[in-house]
N, C-alpha and C. Protein backbone atom coordinates (compact mmCIF):
# COMPACT_ATOMS: atom_id res chain seq x y z
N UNK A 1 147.45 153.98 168.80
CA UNK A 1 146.98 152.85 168.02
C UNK A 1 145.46 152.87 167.91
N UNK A 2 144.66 152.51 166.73
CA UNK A 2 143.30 152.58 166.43
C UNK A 2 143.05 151.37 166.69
N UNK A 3 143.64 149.91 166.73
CA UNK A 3 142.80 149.05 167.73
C UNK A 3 144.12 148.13 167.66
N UNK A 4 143.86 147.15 168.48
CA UNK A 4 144.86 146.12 169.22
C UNK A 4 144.65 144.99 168.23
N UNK A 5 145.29 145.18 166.85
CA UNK A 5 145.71 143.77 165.86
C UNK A 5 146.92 144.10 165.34
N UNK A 6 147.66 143.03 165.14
CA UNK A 6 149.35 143.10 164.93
C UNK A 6 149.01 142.35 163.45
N UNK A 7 150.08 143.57 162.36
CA UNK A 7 150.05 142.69 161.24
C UNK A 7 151.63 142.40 161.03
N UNK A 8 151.29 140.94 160.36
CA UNK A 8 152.82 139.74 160.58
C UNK A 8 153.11 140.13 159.09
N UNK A 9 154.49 140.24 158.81
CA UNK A 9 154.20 140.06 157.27
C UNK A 9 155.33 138.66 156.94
N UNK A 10 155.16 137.94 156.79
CA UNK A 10 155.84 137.02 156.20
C UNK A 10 157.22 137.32 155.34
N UNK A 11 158.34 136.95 155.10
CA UNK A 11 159.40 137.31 154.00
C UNK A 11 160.63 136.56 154.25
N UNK A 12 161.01 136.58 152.98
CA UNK A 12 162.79 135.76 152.65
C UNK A 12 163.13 136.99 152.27
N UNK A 13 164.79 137.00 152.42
CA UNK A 13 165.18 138.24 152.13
C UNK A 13 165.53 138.28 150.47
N UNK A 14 165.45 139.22 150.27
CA UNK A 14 165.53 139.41 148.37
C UNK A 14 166.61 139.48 148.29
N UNK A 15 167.23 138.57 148.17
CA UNK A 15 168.79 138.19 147.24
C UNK A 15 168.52 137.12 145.83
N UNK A 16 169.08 137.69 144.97
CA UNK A 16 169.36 136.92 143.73
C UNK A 16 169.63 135.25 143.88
N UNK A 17 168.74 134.27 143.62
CA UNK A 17 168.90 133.26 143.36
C UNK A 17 167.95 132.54 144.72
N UNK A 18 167.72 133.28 145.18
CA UNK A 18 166.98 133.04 146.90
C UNK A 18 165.37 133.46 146.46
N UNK A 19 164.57 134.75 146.29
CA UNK A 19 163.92 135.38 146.66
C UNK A 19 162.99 135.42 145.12
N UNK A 20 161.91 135.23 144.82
CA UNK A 20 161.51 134.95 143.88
C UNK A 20 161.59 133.76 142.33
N UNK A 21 162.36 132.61 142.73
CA UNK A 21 162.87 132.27 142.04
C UNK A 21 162.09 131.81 140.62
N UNK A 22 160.86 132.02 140.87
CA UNK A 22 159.89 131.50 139.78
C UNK A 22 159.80 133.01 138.84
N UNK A 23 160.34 133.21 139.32
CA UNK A 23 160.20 135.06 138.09
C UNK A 23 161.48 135.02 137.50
N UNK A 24 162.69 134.35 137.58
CA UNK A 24 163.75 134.15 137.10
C UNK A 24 164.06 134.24 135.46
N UNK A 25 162.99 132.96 135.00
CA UNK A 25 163.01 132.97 133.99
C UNK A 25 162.51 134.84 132.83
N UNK A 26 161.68 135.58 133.56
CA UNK A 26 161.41 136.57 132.83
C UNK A 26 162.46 137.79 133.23
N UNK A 27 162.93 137.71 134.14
CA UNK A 27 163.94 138.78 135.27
C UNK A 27 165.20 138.81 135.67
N UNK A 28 165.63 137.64 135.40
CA UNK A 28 167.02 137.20 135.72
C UNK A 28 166.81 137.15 137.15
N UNK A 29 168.28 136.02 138.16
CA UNK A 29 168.15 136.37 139.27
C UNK A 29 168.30 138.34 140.17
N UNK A 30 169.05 139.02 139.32
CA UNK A 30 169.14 140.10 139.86
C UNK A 30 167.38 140.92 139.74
N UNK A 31 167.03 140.75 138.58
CA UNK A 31 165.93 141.39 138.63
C UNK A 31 164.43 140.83 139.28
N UNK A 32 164.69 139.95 139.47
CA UNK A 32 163.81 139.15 140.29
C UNK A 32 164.01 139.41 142.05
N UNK A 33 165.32 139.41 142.18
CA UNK A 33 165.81 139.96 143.56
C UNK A 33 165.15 141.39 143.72
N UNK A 34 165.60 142.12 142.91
CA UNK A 34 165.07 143.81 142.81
C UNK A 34 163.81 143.88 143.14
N UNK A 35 163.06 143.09 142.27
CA UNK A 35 161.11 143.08 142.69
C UNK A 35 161.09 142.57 143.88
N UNK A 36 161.63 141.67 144.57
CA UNK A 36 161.03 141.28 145.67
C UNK A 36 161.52 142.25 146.68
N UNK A 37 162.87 142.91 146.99
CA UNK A 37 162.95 144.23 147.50
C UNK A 37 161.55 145.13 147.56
N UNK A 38 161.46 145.37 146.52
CA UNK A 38 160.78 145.91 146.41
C UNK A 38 158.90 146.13 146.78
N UNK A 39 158.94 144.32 146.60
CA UNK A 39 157.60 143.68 147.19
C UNK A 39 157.70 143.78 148.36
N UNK A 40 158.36 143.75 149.08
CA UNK A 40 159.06 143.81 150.70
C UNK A 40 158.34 145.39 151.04
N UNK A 41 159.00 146.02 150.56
CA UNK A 41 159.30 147.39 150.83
C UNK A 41 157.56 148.00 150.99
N UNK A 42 157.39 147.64 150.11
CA UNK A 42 156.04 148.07 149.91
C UNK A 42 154.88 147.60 151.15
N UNK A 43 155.00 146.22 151.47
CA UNK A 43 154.63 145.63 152.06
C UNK A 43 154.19 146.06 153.76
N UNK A 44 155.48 145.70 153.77
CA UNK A 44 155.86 147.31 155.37
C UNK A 44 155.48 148.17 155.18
N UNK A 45 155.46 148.83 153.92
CA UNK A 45 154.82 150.43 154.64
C UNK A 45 153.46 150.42 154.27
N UNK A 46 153.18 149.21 153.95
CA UNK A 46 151.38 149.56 153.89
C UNK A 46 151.37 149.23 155.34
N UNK A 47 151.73 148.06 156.41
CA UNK A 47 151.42 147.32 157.10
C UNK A 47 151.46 148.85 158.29
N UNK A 48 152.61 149.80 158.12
CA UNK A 48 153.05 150.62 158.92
C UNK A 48 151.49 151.92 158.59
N UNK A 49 151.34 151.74 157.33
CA UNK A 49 150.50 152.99 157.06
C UNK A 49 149.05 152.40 157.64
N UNK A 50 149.02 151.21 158.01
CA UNK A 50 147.37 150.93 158.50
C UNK A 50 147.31 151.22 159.54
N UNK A 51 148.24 151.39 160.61
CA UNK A 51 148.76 151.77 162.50
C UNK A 51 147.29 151.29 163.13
N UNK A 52 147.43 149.80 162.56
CA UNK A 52 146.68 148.84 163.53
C UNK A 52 147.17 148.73 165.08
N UNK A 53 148.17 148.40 165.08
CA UNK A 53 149.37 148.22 166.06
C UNK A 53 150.57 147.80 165.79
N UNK A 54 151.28 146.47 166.53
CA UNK A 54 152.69 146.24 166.16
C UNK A 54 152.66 145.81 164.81
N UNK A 55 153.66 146.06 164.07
CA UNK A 55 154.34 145.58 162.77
C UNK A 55 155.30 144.79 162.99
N UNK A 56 155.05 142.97 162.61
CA UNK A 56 156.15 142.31 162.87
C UNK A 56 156.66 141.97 161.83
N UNK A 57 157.93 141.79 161.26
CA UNK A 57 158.62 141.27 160.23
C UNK A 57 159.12 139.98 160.47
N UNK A 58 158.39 138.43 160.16
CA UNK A 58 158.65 137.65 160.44
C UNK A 58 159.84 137.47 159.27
N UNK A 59 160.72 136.75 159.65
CA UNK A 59 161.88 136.42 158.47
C UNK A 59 161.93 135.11 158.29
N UNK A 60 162.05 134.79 157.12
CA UNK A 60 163.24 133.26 156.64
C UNK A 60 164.42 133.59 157.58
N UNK A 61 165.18 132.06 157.99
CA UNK A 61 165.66 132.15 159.26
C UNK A 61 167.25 132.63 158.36
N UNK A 62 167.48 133.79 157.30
CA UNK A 62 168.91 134.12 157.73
C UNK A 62 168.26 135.87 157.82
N UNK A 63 167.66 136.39 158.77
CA UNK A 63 167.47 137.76 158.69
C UNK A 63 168.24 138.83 159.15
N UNK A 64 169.78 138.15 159.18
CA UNK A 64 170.38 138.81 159.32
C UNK A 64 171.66 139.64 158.35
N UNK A 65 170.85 138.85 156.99
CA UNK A 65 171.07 139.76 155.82
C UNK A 65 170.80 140.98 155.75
N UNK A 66 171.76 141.69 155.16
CA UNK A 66 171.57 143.30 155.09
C UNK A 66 170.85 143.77 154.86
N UNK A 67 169.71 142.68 153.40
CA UNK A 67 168.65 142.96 153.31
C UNK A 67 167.38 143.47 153.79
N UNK A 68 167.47 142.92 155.48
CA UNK A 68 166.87 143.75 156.18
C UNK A 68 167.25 144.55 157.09
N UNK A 69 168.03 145.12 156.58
CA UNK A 69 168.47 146.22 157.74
C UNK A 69 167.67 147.26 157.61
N UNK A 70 167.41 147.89 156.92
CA UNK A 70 166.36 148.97 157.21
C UNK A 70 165.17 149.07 157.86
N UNK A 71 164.83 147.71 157.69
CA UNK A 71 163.56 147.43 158.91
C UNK A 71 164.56 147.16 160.16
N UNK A 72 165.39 146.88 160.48
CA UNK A 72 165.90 146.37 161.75
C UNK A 72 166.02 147.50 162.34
N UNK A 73 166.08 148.98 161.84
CA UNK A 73 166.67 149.92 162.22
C UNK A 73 165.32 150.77 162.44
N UNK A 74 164.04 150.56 162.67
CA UNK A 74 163.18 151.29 162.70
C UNK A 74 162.51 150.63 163.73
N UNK A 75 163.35 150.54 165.32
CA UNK A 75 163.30 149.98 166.47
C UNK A 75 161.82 150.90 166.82
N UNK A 76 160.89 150.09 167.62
CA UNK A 76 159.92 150.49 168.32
C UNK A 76 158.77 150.75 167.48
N UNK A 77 159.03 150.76 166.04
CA UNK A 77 158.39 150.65 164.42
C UNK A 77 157.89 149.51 164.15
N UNK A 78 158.69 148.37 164.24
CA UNK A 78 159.04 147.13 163.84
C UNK A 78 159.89 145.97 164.47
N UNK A 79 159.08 145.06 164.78
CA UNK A 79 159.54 144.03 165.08
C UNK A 79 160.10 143.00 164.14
N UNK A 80 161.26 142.40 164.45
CA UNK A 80 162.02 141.52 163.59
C UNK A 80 161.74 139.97 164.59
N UNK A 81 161.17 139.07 163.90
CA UNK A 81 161.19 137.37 164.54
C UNK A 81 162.00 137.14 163.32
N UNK A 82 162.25 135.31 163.76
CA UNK A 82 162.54 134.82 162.66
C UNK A 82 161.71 133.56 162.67
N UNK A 83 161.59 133.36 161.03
CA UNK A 83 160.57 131.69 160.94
C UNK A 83 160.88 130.80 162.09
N UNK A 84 160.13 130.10 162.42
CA UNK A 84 160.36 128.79 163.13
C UNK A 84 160.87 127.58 161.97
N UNK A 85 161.17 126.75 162.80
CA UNK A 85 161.69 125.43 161.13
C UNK A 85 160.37 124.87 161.17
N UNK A 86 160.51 124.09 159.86
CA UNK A 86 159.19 122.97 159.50
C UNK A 86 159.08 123.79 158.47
N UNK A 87 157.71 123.13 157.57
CA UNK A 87 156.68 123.40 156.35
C UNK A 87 155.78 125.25 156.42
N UNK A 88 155.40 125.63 155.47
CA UNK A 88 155.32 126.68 155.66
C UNK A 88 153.83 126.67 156.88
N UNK A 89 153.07 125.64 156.63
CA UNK A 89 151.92 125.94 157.75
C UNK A 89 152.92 126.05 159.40
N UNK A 90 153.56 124.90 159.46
CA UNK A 90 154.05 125.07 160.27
C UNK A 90 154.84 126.22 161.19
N UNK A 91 155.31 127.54 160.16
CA UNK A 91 155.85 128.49 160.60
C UNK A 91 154.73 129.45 160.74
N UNK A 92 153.55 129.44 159.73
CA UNK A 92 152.60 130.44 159.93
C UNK A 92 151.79 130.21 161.21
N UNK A 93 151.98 128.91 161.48
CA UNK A 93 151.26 128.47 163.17
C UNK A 93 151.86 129.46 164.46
N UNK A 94 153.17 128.90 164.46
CA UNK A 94 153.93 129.19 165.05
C UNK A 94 153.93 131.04 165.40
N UNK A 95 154.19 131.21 164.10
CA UNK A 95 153.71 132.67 164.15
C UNK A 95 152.74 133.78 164.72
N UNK A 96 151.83 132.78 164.38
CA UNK A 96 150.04 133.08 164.58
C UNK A 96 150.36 133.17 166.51
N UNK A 97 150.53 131.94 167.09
CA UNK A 97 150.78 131.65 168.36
C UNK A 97 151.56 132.77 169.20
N UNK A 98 152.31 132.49 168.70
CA UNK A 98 153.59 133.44 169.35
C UNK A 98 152.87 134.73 169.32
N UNK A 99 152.31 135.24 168.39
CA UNK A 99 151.96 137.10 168.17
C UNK A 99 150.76 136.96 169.49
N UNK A 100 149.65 135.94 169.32
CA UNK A 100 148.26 135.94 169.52
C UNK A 100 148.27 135.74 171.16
N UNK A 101 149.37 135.07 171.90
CA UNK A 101 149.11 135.18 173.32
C UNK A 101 149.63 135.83 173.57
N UNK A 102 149.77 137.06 173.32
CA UNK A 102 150.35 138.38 173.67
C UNK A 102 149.18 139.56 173.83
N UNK A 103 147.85 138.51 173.03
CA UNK A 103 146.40 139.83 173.08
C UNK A 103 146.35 139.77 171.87
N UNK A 104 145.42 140.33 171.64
CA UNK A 104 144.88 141.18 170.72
C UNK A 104 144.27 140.26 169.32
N UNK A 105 144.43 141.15 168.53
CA UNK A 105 144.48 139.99 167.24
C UNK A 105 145.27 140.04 166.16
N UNK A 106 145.28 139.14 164.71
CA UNK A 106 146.28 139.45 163.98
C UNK A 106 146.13 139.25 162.81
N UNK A 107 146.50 139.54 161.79
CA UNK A 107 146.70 139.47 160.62
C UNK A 107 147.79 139.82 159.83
N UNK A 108 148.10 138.59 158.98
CA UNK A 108 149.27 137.99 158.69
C UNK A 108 149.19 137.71 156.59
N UNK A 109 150.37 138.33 155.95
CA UNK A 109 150.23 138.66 154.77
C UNK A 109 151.86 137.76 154.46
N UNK A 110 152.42 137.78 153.28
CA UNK A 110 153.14 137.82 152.67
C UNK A 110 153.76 139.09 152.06
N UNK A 111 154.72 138.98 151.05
CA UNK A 111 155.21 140.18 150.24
C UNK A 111 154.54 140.06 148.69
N UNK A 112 153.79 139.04 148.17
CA UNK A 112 153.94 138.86 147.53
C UNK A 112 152.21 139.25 146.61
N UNK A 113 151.41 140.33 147.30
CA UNK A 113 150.15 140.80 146.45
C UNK A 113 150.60 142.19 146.43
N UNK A 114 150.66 143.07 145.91
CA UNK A 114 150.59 144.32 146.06
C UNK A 114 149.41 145.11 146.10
N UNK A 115 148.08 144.02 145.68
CA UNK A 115 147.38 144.90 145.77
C UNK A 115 146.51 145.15 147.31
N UNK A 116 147.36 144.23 148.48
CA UNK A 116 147.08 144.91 149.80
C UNK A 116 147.72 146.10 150.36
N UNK A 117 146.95 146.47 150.47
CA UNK A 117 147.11 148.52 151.01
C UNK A 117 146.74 148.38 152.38
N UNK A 118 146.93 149.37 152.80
CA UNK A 118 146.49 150.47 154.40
C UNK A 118 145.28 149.82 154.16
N UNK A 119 144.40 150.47 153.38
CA UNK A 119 142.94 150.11 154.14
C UNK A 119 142.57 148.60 153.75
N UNK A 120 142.94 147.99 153.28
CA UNK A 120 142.49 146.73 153.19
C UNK A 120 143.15 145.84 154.17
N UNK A 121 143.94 146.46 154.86
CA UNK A 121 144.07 145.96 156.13
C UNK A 121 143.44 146.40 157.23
N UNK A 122 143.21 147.76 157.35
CA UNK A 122 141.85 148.14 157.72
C UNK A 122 140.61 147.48 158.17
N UNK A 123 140.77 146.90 156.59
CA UNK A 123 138.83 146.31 156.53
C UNK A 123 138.92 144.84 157.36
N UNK A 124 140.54 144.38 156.91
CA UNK A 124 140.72 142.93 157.56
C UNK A 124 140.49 142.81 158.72
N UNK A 125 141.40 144.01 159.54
CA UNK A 125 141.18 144.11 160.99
C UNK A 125 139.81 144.20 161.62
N UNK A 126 138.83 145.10 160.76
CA UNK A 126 137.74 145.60 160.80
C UNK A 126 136.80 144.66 160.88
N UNK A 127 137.04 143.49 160.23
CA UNK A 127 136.30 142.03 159.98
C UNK A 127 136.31 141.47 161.22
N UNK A 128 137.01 141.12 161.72
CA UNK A 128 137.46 140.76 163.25
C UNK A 128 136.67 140.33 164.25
N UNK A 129 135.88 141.64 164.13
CA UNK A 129 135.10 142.30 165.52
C UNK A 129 134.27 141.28 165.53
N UNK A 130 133.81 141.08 163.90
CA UNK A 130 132.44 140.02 164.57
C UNK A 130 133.01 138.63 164.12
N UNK A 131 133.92 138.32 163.28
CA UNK A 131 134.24 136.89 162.81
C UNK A 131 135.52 136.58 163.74
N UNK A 132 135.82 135.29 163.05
CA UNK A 132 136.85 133.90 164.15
C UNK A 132 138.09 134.63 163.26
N UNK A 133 137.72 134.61 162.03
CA UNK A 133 139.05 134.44 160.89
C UNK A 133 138.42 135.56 159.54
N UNK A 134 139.79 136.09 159.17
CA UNK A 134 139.09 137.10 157.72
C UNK A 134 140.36 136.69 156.66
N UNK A 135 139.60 136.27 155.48
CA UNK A 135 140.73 135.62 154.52
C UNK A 135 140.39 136.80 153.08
N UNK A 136 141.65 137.07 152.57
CA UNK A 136 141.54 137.94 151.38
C UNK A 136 142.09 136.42 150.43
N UNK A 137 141.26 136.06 149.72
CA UNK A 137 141.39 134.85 148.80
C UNK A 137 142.67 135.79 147.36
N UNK A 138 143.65 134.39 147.07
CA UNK A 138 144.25 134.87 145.22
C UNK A 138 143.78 134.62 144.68
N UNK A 139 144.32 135.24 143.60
CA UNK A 139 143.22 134.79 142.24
C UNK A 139 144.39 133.49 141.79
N UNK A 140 144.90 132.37 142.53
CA UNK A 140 145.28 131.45 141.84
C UNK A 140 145.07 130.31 143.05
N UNK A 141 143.99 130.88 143.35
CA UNK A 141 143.48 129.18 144.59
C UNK A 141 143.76 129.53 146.09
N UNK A 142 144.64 130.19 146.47
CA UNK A 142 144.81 130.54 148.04
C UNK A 142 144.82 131.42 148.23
N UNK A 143 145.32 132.03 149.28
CA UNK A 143 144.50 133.36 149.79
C UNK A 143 146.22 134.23 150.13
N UNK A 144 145.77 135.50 150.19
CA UNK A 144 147.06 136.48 150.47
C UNK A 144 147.01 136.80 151.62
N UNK A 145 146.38 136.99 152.15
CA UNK A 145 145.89 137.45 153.70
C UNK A 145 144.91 136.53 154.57
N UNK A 146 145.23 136.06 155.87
CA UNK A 146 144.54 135.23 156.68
C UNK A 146 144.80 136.12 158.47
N UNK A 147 143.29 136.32 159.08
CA UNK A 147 143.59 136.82 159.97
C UNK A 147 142.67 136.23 161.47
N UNK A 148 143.08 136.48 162.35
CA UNK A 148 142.69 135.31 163.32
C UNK A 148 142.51 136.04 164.64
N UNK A 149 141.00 136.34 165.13
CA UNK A 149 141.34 136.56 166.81
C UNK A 149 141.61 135.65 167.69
N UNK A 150 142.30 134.12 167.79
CA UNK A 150 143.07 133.11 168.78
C UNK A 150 143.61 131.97 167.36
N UNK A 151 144.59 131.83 168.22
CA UNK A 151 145.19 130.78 167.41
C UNK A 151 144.30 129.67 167.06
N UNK A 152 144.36 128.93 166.17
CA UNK A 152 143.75 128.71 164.76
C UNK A 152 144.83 127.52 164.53
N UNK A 153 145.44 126.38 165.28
CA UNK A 153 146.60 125.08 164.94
C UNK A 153 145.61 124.70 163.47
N UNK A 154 144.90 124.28 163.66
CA UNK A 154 144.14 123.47 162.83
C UNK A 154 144.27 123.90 161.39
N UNK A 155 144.35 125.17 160.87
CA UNK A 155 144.06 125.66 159.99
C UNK A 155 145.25 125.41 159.47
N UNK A 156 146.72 125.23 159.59
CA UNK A 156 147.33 125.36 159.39
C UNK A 156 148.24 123.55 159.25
N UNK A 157 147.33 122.12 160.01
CA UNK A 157 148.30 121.40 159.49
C UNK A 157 146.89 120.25 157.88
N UNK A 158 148.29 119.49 157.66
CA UNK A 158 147.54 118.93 156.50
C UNK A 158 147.05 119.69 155.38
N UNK A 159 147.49 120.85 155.13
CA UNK A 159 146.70 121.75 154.08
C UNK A 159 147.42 121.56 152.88
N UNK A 160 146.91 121.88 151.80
CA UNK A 160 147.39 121.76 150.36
C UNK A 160 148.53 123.22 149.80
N UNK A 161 149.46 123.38 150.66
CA UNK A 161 150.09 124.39 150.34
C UNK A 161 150.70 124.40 148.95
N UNK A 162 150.42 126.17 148.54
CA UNK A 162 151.14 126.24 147.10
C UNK A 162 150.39 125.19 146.10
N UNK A 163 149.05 124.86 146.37
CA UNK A 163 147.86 124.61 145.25
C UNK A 163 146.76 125.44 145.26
N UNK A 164 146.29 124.87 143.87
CA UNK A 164 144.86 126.00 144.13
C UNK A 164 143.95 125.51 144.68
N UNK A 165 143.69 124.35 145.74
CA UNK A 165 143.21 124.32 146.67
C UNK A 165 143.30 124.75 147.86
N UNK A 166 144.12 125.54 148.51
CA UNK A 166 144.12 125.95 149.51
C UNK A 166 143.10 126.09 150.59
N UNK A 167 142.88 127.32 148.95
CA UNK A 167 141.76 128.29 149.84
C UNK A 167 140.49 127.61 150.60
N UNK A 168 139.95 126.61 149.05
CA UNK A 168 138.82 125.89 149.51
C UNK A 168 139.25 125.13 150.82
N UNK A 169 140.37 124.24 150.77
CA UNK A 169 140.23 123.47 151.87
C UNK A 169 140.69 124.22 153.35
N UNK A 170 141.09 125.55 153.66
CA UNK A 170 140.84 126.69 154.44
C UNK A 170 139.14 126.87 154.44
N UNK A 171 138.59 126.90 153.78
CA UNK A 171 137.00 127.29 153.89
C UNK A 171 136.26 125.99 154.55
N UNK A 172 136.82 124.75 154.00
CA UNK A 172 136.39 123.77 154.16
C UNK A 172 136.58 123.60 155.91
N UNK A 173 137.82 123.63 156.64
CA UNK A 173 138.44 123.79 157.34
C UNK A 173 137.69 124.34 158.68
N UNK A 174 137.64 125.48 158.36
CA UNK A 174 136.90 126.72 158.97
C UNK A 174 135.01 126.00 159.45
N UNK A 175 134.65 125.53 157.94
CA UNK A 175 133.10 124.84 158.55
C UNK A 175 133.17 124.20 159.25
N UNK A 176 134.14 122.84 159.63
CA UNK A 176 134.51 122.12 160.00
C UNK A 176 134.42 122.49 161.83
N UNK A 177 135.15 123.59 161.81
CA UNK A 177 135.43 123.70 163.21
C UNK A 177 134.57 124.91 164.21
N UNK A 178 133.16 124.87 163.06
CA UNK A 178 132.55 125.65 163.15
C UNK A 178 132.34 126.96 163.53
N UNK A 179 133.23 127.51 162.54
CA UNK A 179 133.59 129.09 162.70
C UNK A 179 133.05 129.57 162.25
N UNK A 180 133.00 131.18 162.36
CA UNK A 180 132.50 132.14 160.94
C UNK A 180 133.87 132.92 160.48
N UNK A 181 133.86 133.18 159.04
CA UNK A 181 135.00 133.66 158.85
C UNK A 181 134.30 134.80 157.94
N UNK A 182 135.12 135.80 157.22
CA UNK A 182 134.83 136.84 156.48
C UNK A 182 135.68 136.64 155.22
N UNK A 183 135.04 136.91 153.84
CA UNK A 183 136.22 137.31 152.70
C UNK A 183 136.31 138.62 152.15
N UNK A 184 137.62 139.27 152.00
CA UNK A 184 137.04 140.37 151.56
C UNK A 184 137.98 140.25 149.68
N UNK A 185 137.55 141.33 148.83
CA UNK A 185 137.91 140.75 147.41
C UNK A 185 139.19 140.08 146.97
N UNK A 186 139.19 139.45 146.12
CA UNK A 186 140.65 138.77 145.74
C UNK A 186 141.43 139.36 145.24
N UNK A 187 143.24 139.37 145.39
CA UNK A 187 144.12 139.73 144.74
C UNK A 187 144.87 139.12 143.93
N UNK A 188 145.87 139.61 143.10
CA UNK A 188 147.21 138.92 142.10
C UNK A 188 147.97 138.43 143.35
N UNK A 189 148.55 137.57 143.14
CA UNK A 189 149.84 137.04 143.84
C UNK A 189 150.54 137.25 142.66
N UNK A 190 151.52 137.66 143.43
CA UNK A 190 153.13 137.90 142.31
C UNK A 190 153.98 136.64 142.22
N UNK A 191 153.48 135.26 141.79
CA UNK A 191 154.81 134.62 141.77
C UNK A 191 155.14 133.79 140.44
N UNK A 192 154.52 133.85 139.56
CA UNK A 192 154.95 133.52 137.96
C UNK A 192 154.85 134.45 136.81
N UNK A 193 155.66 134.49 135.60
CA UNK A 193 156.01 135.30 134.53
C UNK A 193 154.88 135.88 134.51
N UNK A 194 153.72 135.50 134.18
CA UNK A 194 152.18 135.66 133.58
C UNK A 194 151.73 136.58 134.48
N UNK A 195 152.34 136.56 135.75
CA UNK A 195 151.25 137.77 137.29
C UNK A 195 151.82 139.08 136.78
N UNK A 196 153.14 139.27 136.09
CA UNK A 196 153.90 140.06 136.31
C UNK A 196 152.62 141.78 135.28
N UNK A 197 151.84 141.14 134.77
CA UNK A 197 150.79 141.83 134.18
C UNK A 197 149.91 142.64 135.03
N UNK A 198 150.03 142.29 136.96
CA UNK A 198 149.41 142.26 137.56
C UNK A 198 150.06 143.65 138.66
N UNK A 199 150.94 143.74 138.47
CA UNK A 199 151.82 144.93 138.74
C UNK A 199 151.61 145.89 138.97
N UNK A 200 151.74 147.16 139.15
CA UNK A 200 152.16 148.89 138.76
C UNK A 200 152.91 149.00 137.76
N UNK A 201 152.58 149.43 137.21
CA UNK A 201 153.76 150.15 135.68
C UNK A 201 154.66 150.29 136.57
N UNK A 202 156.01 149.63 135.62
CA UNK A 202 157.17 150.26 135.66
C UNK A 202 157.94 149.35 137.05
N UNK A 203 157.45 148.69 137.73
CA UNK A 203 157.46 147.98 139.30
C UNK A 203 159.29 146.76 138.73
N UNK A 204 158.76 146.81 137.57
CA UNK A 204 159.70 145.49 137.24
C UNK A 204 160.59 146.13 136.33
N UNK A 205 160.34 147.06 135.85
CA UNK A 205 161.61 147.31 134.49
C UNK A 205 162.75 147.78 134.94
């Protein structure tokens, strides 16, 4: 391992009518299912290609869909949790906690930017050394990536989830509790008709 940070990746499993449902309208549920497979897929093996350290696959609590079996099966690769209940801050807390008194540090993504790679997890981890927190901001108000050397409760209750305030009130947040944090450039989030521009050729057809 090149240094001691665990990246979390967040995910629901990609089944039709479950897993993207705001792409529906351009994708149908099957093809909307397919991309997020696929957003998944991708996801992990950047997280695997950065060999920060552990790779955890946090799940929506049915992960014992087939859907992820291929990560389940890449024991000592990958770790499988499942969400905690509550609001989504609430599970990303939880998350954060659980990974973070174990050492080290962490950083924690979704499935849903593609344009985080190996090294931009890299740079996240890389941010670390000297900051509290390193946030890769979306380009639709919140951020794709948030990473933390100690748990961080705060950041996570009362927040404006799934607005385009987030981010700010994460920044806001952060002054507040007088941290330093790092940004490094913004990405697409994949979750309406209009992102789907935001892609790889060919990702969706």
């Amino acid at each position: 391992m090149k240094a001691a940070c665990a990246v979390i990746v967040m995910a629901k499993a990609p089944l039709p009518g479950y897993a993207k449902t705001r792409l529906i309208p351009a994708l149908g549920a099957a093809g909307a299912a397919r991309l997020a497979a696929r957003l998944l897929d991708h996801a992990m093996a950047q997280a695997l290609a950065a060999d920060l350290g552990i790779v955890e696959l946090c799940c929506a609590p049915n992960a014992q869909e087939p859907a992820f079996a291929m990560w389940r099966a890449q024991a000592g690769s990958v770790q499988l949790t499942t969400q905690s209940p509550g609001d989504l801050g609430q599970r990303m807390r939880t998350a954060f906690a659980c990974r973070l008194e174990q050492g080290g540090d962490a950083l924690m993504i979704g499935t849903d930017a593609p344009a985080i790679d190996a090294p931009m997890l890299q740079r996240a981890a890389a941010a670390l050394h000297s900051a509290d927190a390193v946030l890769v901001p979306a380009l639709d108000g919140g951020y794709a990536l948030i990473g933390l050397r100690r748990p961080l409760p705060e950041l996570f209750a009362d927040m404006p989830w799934s607005t385009p305030g987030l981010l700010d009130a994460t920044r806001a947040r952060l002054l507040d509790l007088g941290l330093r944090h790092t940004e490094l450039p913004p990405v697409a989030d994949i979750d309406a008709p209009a992102d789907l521009q935001h892609l790889p050729p060919g990702w969706w057809t």
